[in-house]
PDB file of N, CA and C in Angstrom:
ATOM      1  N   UNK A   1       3.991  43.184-205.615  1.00  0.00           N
ATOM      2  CA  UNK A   1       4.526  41.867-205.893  1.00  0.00           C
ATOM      3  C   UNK A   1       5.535  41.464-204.825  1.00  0.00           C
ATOM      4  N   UNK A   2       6.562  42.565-204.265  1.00  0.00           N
ATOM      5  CA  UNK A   2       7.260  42.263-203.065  1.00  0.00           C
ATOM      6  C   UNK A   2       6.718  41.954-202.169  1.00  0.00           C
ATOM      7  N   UNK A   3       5.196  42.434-201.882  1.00  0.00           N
ATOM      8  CA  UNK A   3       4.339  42.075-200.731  1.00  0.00           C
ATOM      9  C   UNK A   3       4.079  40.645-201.011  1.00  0.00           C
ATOM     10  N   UNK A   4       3.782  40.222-201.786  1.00  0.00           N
ATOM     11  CA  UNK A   4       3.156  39.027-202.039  1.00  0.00           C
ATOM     12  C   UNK A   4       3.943  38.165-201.476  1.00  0.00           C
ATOM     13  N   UNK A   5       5.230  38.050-202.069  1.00  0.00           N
ATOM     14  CA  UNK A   5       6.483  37.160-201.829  1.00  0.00           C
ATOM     15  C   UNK A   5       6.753  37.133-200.359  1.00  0.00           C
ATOM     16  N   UNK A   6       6.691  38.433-199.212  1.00  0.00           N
ATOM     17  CA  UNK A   6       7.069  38.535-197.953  1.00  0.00           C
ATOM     18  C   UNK A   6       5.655  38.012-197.510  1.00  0.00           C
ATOM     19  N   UNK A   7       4.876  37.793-197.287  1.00  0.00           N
ATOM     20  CA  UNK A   7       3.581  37.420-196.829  1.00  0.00           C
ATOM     21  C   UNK A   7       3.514  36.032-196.379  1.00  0.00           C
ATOM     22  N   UNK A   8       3.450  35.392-195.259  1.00  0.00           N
ATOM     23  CA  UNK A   8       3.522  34.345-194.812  1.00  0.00           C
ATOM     24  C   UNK A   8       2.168  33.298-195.191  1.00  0.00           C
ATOM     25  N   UNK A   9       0.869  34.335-195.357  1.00  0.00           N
ATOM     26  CA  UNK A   9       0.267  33.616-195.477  1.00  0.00           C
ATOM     27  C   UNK A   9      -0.093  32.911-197.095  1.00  0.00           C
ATOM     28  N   UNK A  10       1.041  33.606-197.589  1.00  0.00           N
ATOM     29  CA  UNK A  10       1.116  33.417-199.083  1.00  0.00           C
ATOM     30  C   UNK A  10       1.368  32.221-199.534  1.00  0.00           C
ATOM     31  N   UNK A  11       2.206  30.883-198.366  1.00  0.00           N
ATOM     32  CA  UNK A  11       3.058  30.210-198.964  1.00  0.00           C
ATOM     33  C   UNK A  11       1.555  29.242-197.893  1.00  0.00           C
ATOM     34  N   UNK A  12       1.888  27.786-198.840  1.00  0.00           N
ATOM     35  CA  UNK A  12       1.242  26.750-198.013  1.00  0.00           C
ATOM     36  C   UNK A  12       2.169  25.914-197.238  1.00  0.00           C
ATOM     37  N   UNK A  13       1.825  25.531-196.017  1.00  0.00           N
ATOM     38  CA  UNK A  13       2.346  24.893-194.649  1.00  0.00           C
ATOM     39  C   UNK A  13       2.710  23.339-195.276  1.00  0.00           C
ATOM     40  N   UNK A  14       1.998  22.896-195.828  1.00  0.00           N
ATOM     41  CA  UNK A  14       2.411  21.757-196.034  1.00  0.00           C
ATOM     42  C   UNK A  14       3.552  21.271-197.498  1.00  0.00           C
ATOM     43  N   UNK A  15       3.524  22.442-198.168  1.00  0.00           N
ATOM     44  CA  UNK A  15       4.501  22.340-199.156  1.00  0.00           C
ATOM     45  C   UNK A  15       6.371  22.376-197.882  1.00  0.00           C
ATOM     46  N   UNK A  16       5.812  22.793-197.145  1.00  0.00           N
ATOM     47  CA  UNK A  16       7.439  22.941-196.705  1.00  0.00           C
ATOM     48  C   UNK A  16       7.708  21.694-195.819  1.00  0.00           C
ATOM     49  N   UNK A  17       6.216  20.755-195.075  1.00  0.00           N
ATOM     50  CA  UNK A  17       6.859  19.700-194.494  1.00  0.00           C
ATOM     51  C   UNK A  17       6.933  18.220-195.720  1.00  0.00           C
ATOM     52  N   UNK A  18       8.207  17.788-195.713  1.00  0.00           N
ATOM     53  CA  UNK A  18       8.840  17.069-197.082  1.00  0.00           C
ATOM     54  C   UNK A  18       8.059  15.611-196.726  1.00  0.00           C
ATOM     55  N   UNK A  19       7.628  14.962-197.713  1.00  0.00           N
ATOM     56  CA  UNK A  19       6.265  14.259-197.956  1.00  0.00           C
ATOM     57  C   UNK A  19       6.945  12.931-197.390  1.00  0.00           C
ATOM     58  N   UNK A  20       8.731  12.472-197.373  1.00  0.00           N
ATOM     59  CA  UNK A  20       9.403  11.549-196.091  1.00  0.00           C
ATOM     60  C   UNK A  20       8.938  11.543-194.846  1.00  0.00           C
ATOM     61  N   UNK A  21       8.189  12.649-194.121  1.00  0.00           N
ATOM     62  CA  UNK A  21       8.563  12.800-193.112  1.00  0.00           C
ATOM     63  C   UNK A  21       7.830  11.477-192.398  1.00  0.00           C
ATOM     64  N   UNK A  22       6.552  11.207-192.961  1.00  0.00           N
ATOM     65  CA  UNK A  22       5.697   9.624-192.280  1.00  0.00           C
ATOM     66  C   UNK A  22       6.257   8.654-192.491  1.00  0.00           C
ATOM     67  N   UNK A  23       7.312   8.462-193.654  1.00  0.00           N
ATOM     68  CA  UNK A  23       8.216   7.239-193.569  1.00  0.00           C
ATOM     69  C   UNK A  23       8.986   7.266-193.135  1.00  0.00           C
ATOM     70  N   UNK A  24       9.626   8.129-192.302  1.00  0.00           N
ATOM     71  CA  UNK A  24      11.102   8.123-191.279  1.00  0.00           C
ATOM     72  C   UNK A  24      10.404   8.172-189.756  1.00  0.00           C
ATOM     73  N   UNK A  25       8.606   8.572-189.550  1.00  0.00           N
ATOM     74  CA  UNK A  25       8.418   8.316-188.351  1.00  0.00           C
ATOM     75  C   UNK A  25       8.163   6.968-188.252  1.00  0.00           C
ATOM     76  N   UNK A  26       7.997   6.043-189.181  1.00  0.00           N
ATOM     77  CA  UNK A  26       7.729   4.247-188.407  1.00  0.00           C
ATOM     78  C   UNK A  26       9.159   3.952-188.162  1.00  0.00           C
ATOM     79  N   UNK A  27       9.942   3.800-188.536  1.00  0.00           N
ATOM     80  CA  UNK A  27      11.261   3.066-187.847  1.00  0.00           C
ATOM     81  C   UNK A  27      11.605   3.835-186.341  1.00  0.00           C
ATOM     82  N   UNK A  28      11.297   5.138-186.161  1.00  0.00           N
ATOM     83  CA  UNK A  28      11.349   5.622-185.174  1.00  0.00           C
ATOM     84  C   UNK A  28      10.459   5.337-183.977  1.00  0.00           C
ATOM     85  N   UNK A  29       9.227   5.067-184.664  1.00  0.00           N
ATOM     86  CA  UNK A  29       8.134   4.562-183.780  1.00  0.00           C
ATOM     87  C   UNK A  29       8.579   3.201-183.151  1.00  0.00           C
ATOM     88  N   UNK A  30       8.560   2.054-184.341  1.00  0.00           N
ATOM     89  CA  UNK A  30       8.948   0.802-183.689  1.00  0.00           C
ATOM     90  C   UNK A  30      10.653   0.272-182.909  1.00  0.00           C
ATOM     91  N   UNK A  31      11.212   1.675-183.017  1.00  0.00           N
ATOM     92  CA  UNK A  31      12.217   1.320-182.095  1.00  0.00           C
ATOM     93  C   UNK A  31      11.679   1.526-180.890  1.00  0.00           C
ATOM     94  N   UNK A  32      10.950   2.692-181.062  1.00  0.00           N
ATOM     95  CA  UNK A  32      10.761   3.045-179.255  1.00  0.00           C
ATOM     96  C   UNK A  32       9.743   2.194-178.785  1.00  0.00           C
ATOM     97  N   UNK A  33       8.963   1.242-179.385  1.00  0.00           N
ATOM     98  CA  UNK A  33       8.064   0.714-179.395  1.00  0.00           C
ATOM     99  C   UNK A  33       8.932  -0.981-178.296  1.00  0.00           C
ATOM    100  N   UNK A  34       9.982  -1.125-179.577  1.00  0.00           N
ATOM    101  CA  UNK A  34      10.950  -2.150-178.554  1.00  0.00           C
ATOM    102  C   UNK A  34      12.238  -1.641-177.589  1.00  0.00           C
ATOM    103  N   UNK A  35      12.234  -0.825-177.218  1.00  0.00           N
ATOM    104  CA  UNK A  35      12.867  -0.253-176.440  1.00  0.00           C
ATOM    105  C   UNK A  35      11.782  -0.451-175.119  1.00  0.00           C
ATOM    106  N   UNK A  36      10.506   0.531-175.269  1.00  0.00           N
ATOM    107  CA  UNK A  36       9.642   0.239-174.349  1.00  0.00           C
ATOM    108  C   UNK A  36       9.414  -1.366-173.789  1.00  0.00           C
ATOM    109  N   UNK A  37       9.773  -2.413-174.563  1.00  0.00           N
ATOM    110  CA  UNK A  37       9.105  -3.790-173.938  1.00  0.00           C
ATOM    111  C   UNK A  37      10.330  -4.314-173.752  1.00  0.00           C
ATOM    112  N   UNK A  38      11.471  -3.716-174.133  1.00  0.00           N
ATOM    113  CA  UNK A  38      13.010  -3.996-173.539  1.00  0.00           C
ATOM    114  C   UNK A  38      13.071  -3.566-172.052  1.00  0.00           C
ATOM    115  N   UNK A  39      12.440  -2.446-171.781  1.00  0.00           N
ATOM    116  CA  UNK A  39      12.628  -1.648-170.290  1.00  0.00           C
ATOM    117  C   UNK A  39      12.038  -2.095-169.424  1.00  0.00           C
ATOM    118  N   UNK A  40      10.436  -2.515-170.193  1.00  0.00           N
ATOM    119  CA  UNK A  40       9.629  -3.132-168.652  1.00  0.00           C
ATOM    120  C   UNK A  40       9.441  -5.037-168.681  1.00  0.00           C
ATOM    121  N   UNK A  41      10.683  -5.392-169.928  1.00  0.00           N
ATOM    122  CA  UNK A  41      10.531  -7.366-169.037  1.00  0.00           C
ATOM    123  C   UNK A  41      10.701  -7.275-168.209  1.00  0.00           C
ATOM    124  N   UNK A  42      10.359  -8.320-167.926  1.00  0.00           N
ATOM    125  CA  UNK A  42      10.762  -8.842-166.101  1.00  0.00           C
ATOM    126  C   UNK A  42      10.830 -10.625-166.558  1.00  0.00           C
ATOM    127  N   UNK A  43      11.502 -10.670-166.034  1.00  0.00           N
ATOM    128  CA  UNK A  43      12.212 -12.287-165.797  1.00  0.00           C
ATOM    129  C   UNK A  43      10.905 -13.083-164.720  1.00  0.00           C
ATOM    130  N   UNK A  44       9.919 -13.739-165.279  1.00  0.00           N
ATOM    131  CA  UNK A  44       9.187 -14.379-164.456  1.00  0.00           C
ATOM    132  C   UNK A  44      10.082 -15.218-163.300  1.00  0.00           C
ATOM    133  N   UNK A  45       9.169 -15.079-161.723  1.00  0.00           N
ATOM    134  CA  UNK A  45       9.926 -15.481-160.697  1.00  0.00           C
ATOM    135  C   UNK A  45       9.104 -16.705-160.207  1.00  0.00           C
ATOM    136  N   UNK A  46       9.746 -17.261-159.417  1.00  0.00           N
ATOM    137  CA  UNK A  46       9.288 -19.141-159.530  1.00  0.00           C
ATOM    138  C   UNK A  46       8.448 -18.772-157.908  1.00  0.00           C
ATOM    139  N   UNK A  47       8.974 -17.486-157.308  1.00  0.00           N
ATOM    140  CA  UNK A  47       8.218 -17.019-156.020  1.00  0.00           C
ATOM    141  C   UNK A  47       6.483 -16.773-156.329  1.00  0.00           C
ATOM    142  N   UNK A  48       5.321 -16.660-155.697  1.00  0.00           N
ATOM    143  CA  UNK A  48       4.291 -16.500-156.211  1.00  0.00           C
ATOM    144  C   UNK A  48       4.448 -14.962-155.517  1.00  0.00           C
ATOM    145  N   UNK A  49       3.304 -14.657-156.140  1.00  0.00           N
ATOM    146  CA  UNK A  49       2.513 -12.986-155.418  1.00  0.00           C
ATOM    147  C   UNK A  49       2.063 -11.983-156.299  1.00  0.00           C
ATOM    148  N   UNK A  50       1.912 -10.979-156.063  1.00  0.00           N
ATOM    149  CA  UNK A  50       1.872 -10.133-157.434  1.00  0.00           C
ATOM    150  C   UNK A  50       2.291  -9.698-158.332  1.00  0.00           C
ATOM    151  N   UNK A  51       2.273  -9.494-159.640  1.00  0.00           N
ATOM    152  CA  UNK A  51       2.955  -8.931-160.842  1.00  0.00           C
ATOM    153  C   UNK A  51       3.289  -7.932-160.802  1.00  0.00           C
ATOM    154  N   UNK A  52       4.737  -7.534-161.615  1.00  0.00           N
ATOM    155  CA  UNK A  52       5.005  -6.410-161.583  1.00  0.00           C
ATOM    156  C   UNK A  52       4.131  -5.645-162.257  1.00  0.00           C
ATOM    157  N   UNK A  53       4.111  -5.583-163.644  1.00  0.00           N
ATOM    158  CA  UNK A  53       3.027  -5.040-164.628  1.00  0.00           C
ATOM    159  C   UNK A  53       3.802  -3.749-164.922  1.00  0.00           C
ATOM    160  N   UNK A  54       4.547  -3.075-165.060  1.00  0.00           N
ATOM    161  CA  UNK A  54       5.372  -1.980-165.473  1.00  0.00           C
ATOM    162  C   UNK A  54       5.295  -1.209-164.621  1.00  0.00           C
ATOM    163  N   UNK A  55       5.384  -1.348-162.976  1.00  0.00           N
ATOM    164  CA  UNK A  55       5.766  -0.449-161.980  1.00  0.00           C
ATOM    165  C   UNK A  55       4.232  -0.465-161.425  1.00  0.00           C
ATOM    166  N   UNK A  56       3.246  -1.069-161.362  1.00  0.00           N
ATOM    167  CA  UNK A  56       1.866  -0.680-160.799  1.00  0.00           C
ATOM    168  C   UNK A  56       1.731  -1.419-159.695  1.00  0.00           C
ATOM    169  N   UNK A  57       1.952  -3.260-160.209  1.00  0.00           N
ATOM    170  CA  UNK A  57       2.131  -4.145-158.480  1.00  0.00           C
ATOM    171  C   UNK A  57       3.026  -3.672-157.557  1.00  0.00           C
ATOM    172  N   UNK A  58       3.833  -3.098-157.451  1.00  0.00           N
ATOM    173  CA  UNK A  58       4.531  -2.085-156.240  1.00  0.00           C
ATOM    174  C   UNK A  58       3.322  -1.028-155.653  1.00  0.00           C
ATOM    175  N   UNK A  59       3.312  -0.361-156.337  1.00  0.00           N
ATOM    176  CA  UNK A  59       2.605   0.656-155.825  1.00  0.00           C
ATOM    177  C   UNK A  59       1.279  -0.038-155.096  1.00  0.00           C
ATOM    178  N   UNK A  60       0.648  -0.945-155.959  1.00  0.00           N
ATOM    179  CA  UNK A  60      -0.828  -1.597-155.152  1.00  0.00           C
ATOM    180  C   UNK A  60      -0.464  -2.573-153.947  1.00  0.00           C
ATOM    181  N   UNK A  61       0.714  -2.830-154.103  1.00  0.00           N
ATOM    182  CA  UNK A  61       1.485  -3.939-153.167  1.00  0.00           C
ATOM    183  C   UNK A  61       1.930  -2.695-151.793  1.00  0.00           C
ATOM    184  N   UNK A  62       2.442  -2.054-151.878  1.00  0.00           N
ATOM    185  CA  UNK A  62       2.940  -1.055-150.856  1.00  0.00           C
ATOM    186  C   UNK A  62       1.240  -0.171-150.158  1.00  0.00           C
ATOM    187  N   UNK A  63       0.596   0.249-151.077  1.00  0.00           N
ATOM    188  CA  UNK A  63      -0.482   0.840-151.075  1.00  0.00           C
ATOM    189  C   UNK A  63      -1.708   0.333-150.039  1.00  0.00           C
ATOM    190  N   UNK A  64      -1.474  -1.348-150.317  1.00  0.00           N
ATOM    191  CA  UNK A  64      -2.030  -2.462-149.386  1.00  0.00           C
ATOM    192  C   UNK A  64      -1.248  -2.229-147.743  1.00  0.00           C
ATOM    193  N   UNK A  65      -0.563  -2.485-148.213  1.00  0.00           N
ATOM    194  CA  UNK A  65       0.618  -2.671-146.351  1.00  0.00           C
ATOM    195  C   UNK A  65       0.240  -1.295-145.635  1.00  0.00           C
ATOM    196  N   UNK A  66       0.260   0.049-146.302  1.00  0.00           N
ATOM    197  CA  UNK A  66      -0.137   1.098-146.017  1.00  0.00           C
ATOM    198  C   UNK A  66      -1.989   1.655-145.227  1.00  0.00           C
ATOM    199  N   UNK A  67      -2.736   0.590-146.200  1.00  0.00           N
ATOM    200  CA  UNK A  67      -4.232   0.661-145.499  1.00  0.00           C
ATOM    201  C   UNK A  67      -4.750  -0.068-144.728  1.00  0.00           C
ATOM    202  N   UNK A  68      -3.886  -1.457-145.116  1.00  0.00           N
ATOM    203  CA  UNK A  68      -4.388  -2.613-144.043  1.00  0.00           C
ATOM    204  C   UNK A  68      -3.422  -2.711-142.372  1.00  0.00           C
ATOM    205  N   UNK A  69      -2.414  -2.454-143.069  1.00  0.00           N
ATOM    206  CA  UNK A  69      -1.408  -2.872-142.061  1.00  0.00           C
ATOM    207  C   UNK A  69      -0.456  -3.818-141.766  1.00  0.00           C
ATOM    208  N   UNK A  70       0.380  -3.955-141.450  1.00  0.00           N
ATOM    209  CA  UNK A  70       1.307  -4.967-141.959  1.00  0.00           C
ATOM    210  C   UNK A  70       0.554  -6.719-141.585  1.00  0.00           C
ATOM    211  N   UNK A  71      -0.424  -6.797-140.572  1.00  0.00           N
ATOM    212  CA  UNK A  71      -0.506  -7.808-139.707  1.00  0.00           C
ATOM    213  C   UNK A  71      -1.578  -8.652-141.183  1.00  0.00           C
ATOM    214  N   UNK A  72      -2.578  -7.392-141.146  1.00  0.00           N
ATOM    215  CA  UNK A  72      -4.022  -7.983-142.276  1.00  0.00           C
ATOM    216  C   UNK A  72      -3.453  -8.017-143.602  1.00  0.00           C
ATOM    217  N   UNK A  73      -2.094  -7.247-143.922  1.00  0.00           N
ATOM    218  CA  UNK A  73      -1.964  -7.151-145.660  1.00  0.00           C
ATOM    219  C   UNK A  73      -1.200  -8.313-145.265  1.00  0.00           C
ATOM    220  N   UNK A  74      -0.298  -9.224-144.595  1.00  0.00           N
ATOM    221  CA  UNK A  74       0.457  -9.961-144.570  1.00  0.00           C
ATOM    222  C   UNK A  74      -0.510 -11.451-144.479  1.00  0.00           C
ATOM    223  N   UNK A  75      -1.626 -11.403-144.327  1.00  0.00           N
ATOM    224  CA  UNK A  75      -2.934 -12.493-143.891  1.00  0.00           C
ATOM    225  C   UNK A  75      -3.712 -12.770-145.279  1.00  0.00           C
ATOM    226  N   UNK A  76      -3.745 -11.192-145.572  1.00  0.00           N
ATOM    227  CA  UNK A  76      -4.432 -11.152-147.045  1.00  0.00           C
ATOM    228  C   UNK A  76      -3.588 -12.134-148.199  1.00  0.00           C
ATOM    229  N   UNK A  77      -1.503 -11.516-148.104  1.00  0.00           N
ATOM    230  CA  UNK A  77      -1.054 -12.085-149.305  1.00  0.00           C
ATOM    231  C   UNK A  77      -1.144 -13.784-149.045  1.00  0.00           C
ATOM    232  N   UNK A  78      -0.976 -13.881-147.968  1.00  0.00           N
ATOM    233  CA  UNK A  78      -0.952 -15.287-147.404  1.00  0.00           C
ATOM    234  C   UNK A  78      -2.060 -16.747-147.843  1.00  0.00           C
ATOM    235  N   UNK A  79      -3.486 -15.874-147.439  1.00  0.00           N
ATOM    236  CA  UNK A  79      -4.362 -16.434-148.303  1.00  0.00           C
ATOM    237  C   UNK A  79      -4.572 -16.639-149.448  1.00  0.00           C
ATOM    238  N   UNK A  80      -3.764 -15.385-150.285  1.00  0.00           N
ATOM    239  CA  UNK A  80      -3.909 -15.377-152.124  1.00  0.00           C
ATOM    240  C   UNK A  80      -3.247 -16.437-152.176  1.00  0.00           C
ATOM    241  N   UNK A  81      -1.878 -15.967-152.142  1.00  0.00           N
ATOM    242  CA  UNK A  81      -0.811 -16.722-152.733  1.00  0.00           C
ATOM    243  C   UNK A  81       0.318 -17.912-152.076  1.00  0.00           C
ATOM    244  N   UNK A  82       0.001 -18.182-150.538  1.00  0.00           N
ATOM    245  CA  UNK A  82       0.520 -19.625-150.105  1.00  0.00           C
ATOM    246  C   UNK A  82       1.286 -18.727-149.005  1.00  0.00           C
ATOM    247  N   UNK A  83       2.167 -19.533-148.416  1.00  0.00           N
ATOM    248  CA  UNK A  83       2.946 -19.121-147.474  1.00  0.00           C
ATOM    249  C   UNK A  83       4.272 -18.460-147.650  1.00  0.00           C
ATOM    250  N   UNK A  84       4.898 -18.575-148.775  1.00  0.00           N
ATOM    251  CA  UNK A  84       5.915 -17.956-149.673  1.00  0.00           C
ATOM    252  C   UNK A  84       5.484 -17.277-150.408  1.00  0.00           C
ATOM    253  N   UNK A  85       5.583 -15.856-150.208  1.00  0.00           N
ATOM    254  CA  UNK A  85       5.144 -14.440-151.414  1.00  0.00           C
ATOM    255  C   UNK A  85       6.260 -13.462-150.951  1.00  0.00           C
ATOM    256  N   UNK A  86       6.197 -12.720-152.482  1.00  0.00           N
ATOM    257  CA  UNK A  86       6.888 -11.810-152.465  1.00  0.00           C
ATOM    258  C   UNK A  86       6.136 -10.594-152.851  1.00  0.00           C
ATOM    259  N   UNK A  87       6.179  -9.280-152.350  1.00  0.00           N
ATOM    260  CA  UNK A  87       5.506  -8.451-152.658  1.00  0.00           C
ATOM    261  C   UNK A  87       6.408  -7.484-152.556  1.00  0.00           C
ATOM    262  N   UNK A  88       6.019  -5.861-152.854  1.00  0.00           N
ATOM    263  CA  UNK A  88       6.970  -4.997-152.890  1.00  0.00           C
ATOM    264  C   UNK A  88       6.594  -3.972-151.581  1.00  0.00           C
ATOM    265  N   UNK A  89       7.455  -3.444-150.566  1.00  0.00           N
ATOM    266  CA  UNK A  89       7.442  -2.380-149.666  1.00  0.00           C
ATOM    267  C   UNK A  89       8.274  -1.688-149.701  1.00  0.00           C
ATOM    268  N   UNK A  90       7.867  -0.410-149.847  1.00  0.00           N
ATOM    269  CA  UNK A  90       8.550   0.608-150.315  1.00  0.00           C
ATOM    270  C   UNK A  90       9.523   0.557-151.722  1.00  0.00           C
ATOM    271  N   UNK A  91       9.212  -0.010-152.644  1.00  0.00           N
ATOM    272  CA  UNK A  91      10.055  -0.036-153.982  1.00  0.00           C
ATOM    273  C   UNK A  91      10.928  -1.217-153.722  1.00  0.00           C
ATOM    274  N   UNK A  92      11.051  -1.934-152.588  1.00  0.00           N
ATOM    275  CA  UNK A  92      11.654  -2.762-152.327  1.00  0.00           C
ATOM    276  C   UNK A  92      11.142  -4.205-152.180  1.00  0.00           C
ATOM    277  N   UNK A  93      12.035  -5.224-153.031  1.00  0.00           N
ATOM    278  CA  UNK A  93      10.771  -6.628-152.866  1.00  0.00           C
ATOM    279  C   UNK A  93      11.191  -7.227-151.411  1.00  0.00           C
ATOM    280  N   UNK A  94      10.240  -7.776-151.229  1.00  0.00           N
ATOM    281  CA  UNK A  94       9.984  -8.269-149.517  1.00  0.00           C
ATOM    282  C   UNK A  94       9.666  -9.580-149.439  1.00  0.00           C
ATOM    283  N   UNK A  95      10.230 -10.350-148.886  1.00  0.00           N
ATOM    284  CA  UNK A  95       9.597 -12.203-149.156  1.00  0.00           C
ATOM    285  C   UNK A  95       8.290 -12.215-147.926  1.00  0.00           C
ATOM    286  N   UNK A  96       7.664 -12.215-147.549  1.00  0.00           N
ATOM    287  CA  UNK A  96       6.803 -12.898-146.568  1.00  0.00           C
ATOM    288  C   UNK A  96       6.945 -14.561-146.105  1.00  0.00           C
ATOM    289  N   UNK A  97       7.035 -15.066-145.460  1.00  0.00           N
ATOM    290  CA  UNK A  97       7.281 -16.411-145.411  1.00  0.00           C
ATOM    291  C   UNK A  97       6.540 -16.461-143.273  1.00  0.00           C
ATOM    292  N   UNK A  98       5.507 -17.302-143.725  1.00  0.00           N
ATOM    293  CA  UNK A  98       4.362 -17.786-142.837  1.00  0.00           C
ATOM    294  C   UNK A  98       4.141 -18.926-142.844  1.00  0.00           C
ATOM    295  N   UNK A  99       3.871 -19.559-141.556  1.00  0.00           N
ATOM    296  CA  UNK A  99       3.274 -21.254-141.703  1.00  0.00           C
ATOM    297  C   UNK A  99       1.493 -21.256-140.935  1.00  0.00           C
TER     298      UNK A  99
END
């Protein structure tokens, strides 16, 4: 009978996690949920060019300047988006301005 009692596999797993525990994970969820869309706004800019999108238009924006070259990625944004763009190089935003 002492065996019984020391025996781990004696006891069930889910009697010990307390039947709260799925109602204390949604308030936890939807904080981090607005926390997350607190971290990645961005203040729309009246400049044209690419979107941030939560850190990805940098990288495809830098990624560009990197394969084309500054002369063709600077021709490319030019054609998208007018003669005033802003894009990102190196983590850093960059105006382009062409006539």
């Amino acid at each position: 009978m002492v065996l019984e009692t020391l025996n781990p596999m004696h006891y069930n797993i889910t009697s010990l996690v307390p039947d709260t525990m799925p109602v204390a994970t949604v308030p936890i969820l939807i904080l981090m949920c607005f926390l997350f869309l607190i971290w990645n706004h961005e203040e729309t800019s009246s400049i044209p060019g690419p979107g941030y999108c939560m850190g990805i238009g940098p990288l495809v924006s830098h990624g560009r300047f990197l394969w084309m070259g500054v002369g063709k990625a600077c021709n490319y944004y030019n054609k998208t988006y007018g003669e005033f763009v802003r894009v990102w190089i190196s983590g850093e935003e960059t105006f382009i301005i062409s006539k």
